[in-house]
PDB file of N, CA and C in Angstrom:
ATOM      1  N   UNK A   1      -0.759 -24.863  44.971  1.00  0.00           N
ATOM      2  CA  UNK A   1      -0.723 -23.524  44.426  1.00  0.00           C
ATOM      3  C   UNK A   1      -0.456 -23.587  42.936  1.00  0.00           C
ATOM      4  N   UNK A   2      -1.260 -22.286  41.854  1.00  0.00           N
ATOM      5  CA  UNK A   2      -0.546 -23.036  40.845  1.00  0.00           C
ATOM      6  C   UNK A   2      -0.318 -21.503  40.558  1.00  0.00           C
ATOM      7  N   UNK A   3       0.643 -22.047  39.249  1.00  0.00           N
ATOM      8  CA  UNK A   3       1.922 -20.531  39.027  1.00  0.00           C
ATOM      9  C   UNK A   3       1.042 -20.203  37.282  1.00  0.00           C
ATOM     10  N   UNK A   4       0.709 -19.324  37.602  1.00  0.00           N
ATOM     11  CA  UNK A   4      -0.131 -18.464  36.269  1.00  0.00           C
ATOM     12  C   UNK A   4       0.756 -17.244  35.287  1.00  0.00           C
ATOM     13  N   UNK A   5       1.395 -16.530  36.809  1.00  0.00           N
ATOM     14  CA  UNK A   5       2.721 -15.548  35.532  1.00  0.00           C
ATOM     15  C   UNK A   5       3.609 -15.943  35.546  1.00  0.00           C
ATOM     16  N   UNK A   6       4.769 -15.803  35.189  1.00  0.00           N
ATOM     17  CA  UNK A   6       6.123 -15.505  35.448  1.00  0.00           C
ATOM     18  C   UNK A   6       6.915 -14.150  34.488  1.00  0.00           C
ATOM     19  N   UNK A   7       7.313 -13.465  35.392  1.00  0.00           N
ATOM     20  CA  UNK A   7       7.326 -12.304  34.883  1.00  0.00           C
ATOM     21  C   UNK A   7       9.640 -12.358  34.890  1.00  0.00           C
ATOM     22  N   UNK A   8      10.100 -11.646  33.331  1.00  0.00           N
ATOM     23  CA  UNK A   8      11.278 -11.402  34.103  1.00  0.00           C
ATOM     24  C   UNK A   8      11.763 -10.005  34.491  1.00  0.00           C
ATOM     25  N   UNK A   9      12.426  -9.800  34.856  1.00  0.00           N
ATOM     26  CA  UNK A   9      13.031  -8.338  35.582  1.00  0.00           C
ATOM     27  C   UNK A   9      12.992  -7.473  34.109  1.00  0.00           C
ATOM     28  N   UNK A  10      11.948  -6.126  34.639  1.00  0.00           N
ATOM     29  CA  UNK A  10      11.974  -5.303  34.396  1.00  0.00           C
ATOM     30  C   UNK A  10      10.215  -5.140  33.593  1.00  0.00           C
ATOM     31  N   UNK A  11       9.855  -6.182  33.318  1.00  0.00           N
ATOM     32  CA  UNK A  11       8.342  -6.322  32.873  1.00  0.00           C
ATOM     33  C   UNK A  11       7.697  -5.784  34.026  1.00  0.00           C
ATOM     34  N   UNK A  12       6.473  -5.318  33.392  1.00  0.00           N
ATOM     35  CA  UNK A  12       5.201  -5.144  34.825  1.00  0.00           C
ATOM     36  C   UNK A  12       4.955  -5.904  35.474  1.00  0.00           C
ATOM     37  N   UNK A  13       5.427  -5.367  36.801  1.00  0.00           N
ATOM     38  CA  UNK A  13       5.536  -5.777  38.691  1.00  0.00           C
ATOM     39  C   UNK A  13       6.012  -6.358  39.002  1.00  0.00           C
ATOM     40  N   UNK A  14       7.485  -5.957  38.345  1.00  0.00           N
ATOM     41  CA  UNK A  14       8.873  -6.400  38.914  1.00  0.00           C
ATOM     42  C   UNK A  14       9.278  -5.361  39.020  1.00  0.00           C
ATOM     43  N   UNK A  15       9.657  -4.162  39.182  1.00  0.00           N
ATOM     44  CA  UNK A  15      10.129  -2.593  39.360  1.00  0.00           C
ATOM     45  C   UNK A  15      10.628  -2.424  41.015  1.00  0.00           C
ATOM     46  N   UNK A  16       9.664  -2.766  41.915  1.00  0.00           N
ATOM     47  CA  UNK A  16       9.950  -2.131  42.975  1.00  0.00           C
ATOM     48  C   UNK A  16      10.912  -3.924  43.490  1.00  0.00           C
ATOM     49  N   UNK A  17      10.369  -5.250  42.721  1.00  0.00           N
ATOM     50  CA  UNK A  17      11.760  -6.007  43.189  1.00  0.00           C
ATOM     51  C   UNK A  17      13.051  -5.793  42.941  1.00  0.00           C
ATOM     52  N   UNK A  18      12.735  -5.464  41.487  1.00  0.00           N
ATOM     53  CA  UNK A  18      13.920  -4.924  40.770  1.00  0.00           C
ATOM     54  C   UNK A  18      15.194  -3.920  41.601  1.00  0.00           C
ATOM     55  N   UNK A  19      14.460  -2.960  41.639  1.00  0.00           N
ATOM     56  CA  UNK A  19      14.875  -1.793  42.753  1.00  0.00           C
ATOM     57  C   UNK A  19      15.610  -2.070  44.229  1.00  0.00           C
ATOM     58  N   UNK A  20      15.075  -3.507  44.633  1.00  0.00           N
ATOM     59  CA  UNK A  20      15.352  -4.083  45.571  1.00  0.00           C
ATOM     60  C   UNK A  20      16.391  -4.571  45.878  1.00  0.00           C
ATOM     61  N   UNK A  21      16.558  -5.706  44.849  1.00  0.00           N
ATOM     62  CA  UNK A  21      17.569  -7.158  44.535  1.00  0.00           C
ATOM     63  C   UNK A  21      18.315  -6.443  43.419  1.00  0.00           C
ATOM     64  N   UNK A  22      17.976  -5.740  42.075  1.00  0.00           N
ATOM     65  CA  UNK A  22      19.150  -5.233  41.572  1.00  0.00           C
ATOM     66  C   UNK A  22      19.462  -6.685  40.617  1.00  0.00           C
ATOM     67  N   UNK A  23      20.636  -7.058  40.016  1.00  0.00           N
ATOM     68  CA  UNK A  23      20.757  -7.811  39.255  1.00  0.00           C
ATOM     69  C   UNK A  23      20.765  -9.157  39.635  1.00  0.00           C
ATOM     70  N   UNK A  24      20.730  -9.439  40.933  1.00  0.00           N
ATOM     71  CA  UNK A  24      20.238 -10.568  41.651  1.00  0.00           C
ATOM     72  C   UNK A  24      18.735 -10.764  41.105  1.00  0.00           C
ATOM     73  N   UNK A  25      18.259 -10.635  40.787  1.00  0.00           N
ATOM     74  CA  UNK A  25      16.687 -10.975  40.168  1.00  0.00           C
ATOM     75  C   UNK A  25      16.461 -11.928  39.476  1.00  0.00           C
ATOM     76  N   UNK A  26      16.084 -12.763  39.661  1.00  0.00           N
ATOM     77  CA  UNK A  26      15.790 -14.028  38.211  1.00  0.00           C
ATOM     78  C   UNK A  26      14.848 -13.362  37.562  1.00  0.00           C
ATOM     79  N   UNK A  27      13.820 -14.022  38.529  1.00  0.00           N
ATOM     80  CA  UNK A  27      11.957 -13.547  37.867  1.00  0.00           C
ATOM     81  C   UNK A  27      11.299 -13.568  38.922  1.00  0.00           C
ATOM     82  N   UNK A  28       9.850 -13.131  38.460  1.00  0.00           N
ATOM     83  CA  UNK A  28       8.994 -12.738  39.316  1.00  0.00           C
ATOM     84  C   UNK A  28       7.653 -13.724  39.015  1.00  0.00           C
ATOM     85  N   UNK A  29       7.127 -14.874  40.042  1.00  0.00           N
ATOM     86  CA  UNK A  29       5.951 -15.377  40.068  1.00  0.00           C
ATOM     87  C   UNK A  29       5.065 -14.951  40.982  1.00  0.00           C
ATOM     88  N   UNK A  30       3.735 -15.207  39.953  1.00  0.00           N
ATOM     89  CA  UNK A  30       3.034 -14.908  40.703  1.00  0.00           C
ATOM     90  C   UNK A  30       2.235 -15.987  40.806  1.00  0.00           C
ATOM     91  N   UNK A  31       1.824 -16.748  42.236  1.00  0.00           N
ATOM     92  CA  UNK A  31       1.235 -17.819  42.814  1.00  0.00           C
ATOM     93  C   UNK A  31       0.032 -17.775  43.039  1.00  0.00           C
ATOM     94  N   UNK A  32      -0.815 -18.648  42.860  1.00  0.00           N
ATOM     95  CA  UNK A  32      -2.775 -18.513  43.470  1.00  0.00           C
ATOM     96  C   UNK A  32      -2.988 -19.712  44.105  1.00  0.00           C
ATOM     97  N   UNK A  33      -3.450 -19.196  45.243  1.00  0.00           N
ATOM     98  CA  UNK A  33      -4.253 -20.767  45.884  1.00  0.00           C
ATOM     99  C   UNK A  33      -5.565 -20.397  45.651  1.00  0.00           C
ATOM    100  N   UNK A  34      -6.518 -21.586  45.351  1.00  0.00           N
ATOM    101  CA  UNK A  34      -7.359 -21.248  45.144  1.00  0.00           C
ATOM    102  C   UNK A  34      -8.921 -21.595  46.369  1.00  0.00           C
ATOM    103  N   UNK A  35      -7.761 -22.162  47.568  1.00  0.00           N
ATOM    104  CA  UNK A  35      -8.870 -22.468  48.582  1.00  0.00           C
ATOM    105  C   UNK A  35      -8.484 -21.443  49.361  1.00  0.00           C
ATOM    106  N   UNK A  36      -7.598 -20.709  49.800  1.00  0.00           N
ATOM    107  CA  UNK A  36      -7.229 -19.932  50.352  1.00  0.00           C
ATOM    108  C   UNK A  36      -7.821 -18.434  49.979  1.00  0.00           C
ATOM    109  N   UNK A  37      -8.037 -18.529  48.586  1.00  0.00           N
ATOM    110  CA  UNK A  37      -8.264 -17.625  47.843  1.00  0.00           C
ATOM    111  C   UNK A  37      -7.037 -16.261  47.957  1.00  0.00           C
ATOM    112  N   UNK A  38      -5.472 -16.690  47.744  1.00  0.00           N
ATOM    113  CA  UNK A  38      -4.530 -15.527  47.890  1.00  0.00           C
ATOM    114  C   UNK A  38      -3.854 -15.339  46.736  1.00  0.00           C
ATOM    115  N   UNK A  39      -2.903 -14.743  46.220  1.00  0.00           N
ATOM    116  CA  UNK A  39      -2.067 -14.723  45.512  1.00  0.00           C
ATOM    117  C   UNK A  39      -1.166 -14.089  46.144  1.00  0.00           C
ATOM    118  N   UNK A  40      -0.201 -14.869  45.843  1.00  0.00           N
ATOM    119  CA  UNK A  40       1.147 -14.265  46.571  1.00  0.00           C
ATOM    120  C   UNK A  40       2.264 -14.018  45.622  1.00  0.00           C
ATOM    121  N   UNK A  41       2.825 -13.464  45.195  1.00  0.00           N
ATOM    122  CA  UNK A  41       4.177 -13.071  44.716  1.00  0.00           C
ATOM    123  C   UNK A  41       5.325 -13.035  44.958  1.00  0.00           C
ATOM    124  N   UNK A  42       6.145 -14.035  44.510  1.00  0.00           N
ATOM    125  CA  UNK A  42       7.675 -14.629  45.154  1.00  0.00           C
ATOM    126  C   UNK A  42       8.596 -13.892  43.506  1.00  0.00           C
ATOM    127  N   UNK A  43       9.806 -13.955  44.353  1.00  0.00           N
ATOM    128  CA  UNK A  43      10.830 -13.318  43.712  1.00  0.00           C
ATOM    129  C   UNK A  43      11.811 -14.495  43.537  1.00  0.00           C
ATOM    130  N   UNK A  44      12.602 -15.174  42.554  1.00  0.00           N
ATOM    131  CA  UNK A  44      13.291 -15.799  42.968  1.00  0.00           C
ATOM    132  C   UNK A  44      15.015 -15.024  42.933  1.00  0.00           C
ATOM    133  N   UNK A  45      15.999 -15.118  43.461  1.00  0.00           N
ATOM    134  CA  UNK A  45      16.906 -14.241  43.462  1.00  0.00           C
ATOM    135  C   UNK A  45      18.118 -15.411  43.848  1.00  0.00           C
ATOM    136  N   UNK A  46      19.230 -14.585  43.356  1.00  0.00           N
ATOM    137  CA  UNK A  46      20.809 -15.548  43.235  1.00  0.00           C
ATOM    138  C   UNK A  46      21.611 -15.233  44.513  1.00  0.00           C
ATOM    139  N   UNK A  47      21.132 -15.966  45.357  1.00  0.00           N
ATOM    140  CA  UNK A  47      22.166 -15.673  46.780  1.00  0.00           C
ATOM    141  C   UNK A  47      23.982 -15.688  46.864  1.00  0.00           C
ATOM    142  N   UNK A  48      23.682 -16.942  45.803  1.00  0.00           N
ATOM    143  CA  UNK A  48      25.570 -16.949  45.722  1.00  0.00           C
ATOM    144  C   UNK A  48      26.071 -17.546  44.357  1.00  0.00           C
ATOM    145  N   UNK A  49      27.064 -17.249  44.646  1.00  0.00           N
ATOM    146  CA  UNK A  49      27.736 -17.752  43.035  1.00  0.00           C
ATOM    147  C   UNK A  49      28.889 -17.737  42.985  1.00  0.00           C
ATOM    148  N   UNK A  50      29.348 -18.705  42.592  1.00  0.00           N
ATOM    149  CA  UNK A  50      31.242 -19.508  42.358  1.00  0.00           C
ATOM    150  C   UNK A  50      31.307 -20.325  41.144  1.00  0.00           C
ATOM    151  N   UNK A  51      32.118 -20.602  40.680  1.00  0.00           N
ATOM    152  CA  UNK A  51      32.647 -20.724  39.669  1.00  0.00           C
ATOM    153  C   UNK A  51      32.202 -22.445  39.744  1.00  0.00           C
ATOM    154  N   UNK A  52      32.266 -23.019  38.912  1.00  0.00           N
ATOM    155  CA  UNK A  52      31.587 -24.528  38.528  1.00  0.00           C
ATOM    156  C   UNK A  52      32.052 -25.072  37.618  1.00  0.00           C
ATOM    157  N   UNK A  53      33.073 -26.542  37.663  1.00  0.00           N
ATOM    158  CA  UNK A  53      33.191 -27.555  36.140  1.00  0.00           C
ATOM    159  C   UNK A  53      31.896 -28.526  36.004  1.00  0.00           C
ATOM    160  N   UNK A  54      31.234 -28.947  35.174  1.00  0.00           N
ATOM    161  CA  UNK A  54      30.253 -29.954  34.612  1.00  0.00           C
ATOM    162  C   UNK A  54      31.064 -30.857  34.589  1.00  0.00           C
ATOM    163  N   UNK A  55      31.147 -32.208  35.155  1.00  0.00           N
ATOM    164  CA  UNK A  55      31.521 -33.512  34.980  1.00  0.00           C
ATOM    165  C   UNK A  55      31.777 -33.936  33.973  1.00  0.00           C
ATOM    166  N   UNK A  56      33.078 -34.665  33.528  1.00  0.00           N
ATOM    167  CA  UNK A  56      32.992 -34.891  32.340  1.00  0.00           C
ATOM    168  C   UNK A  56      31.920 -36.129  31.738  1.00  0.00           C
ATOM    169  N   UNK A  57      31.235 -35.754  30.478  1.00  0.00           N
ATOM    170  CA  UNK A  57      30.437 -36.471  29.616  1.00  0.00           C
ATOM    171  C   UNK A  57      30.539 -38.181  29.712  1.00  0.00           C
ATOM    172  N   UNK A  58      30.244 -38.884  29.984  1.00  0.00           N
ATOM    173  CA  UNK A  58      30.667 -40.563  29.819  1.00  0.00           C
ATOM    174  C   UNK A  58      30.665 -40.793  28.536  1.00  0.00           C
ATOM    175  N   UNK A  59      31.847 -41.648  28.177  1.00  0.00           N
ATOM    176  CA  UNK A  59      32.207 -42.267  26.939  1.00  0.00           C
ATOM    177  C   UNK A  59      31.260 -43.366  26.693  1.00  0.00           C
ATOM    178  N   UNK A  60      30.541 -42.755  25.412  1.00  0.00           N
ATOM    179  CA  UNK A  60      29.081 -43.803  24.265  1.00  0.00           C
ATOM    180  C   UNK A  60      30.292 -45.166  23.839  1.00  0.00           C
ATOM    181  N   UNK A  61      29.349 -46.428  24.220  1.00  0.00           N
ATOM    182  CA  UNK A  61      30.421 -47.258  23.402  1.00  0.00           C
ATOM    183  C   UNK A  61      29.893 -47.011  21.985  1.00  0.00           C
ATOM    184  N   UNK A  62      31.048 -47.717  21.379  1.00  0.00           N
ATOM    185  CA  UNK A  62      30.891 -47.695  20.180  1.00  0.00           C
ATOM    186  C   UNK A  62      29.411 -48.402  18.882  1.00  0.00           C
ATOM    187  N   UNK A  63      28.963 -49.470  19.819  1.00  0.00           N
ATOM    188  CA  UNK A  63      28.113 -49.776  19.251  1.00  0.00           C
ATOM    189  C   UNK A  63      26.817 -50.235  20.189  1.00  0.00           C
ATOM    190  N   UNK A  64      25.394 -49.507  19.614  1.00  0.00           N
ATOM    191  CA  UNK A  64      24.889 -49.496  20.972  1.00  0.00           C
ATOM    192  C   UNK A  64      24.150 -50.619  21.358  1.00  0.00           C
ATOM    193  N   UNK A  65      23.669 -50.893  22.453  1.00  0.00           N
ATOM    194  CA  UNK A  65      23.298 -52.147  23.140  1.00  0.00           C
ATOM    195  C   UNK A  65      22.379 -52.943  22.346  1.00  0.00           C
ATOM    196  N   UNK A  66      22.137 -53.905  22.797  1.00  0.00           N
ATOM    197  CA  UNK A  66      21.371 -54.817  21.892  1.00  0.00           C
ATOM    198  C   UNK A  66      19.798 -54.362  21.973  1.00  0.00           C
ATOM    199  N   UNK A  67      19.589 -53.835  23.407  1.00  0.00           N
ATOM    200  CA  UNK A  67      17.785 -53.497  23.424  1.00  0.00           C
ATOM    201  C   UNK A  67      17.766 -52.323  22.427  1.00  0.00           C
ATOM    202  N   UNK A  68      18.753 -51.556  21.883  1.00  0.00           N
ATOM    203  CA  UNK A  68      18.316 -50.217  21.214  1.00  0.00           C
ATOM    204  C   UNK A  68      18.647 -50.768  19.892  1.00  0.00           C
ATOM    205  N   UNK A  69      19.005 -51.925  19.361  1.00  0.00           N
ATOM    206  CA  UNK A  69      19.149 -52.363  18.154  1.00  0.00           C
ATOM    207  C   UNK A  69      17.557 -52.608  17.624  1.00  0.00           C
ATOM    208  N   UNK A  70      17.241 -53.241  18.906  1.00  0.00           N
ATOM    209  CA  UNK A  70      15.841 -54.385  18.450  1.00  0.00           C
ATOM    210  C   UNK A  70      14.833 -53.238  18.708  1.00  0.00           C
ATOM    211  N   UNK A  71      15.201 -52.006  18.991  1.00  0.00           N
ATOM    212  CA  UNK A  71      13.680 -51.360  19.419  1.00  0.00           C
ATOM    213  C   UNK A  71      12.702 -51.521  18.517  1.00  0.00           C
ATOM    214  N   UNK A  72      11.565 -51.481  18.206  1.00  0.00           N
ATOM    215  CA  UNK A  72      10.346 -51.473  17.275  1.00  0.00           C
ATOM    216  C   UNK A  72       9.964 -50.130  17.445  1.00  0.00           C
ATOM    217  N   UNK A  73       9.826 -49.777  15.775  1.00  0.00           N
ATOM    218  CA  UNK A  73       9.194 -48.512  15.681  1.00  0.00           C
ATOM    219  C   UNK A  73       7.932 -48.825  14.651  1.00  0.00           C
ATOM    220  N   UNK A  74       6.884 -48.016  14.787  1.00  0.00           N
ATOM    221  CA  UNK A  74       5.682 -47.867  13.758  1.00  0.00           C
ATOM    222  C   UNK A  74       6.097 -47.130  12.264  1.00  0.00           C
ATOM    223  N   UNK A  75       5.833 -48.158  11.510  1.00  0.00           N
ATOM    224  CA  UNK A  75       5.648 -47.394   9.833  1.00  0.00           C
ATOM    225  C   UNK A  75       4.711 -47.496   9.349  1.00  0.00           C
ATOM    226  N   UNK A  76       4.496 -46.940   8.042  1.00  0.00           N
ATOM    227  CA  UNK A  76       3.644 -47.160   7.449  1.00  0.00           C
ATOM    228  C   UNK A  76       3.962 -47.863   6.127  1.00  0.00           C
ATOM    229  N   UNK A  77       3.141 -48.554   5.311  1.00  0.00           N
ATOM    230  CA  UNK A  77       3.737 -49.075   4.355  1.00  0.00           C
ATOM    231  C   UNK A  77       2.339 -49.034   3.548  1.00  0.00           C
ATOM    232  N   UNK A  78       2.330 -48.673   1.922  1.00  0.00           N
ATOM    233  CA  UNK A  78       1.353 -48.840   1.638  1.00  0.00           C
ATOM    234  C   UNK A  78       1.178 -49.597   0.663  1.00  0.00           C
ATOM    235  N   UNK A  79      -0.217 -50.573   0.245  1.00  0.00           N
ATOM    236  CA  UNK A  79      -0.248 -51.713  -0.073  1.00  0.00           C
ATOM    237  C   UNK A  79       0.274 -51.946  -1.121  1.00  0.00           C
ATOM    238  N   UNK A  80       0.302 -51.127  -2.250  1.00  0.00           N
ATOM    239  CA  UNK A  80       1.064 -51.287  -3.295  1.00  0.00           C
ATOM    240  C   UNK A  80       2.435 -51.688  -3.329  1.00  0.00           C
ATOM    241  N   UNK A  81       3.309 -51.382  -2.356  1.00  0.00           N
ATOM    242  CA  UNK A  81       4.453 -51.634  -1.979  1.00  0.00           C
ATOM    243  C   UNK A  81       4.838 -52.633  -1.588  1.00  0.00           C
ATOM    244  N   UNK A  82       4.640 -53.792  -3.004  1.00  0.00           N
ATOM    245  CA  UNK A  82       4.928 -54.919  -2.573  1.00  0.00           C
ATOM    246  C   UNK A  82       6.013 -55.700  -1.867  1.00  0.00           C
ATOM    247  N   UNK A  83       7.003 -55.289  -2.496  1.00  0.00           N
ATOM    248  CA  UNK A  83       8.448 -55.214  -2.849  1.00  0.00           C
ATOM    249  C   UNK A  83       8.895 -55.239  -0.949  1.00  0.00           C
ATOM    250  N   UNK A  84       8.735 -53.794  -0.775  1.00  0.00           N
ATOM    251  CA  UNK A  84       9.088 -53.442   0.231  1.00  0.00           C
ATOM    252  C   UNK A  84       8.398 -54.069   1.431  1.00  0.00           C
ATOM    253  N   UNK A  85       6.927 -54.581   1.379  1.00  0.00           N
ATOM    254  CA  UNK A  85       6.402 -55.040   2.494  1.00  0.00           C
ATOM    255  C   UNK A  85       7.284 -56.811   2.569  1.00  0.00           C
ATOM    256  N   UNK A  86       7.593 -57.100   1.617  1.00  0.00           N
ATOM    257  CA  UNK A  86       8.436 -58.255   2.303  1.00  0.00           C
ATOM    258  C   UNK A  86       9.973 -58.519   2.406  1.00  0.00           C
ATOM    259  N   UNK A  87      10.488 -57.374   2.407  1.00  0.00           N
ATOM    260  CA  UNK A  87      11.605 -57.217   2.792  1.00  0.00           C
ATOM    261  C   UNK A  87      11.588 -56.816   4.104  1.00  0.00           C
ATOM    262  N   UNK A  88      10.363 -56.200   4.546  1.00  0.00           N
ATOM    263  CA  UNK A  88      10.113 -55.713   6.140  1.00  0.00           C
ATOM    264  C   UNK A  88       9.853 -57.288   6.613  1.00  0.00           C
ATOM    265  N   UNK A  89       8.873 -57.814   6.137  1.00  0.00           N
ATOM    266  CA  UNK A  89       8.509 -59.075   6.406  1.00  0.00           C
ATOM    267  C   UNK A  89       9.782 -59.603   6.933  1.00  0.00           C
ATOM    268  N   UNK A  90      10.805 -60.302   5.636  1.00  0.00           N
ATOM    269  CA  UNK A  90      12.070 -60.740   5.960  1.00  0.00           C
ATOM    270  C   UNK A  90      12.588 -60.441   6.778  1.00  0.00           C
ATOM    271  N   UNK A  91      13.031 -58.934   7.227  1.00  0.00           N
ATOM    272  CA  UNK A  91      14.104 -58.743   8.168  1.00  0.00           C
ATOM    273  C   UNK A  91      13.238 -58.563  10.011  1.00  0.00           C
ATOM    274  N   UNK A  92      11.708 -59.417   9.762  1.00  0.00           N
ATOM    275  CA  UNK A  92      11.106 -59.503  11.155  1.00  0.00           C
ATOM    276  C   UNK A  92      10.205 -58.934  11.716  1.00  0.00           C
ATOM    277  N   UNK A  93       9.741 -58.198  10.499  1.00  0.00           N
ATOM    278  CA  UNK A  93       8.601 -57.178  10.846  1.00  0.00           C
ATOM    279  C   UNK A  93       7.301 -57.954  10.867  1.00  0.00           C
ATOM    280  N   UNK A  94       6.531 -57.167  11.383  1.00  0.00           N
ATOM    281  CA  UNK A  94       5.013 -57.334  11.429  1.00  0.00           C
ATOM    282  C   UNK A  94       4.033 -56.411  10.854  1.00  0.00           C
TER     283      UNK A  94
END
């Protein structure tokens, strides 16, 4: 199925969900199959809700691993830049 609108509460043809569910409403999709040839329209809505802590964050060491030292990134360097193309050279570049 693939999802073409998404509508949120209170846009056109969400009114009579609206009316329904009330502030329970997320949004409103609207779905198409296309062998079926239907569209269907789902509501998604907040059944429950309690209070929640997020885990605390994990402690970054201080200095980061050796694969994210060595990563390789693309530059550019242009030819005139003599100077600089062998100092890239030096410190291992290609």
């Amino acid at each position: 199925m693939l999802v073409k609108t998404i509508r949120k509460p209170g846009e056109p043809g969400t009114h009579n969900l609206l009316k329904r569910f009330g502030e329970r409403l997320v949004c409103v999709r609207y779905r198409y199959d296309p062998i079926q040839r239907k569209r269907y329209k789902t509501a998604e809505i907040i059944v429950a809700e309690e209070d929640w802590l997020p885990p605390p964050e994990p402690e970054l060491p201080a200095e980061p691993p050796q694969s994210q030292q060595q990563q390789r990134v693309g530059i550019r360097i242009a030819y005139h830049e003599r100077e600089l193309r062998q100092k890239v050279s030096a410190a291992g570049g290609t």
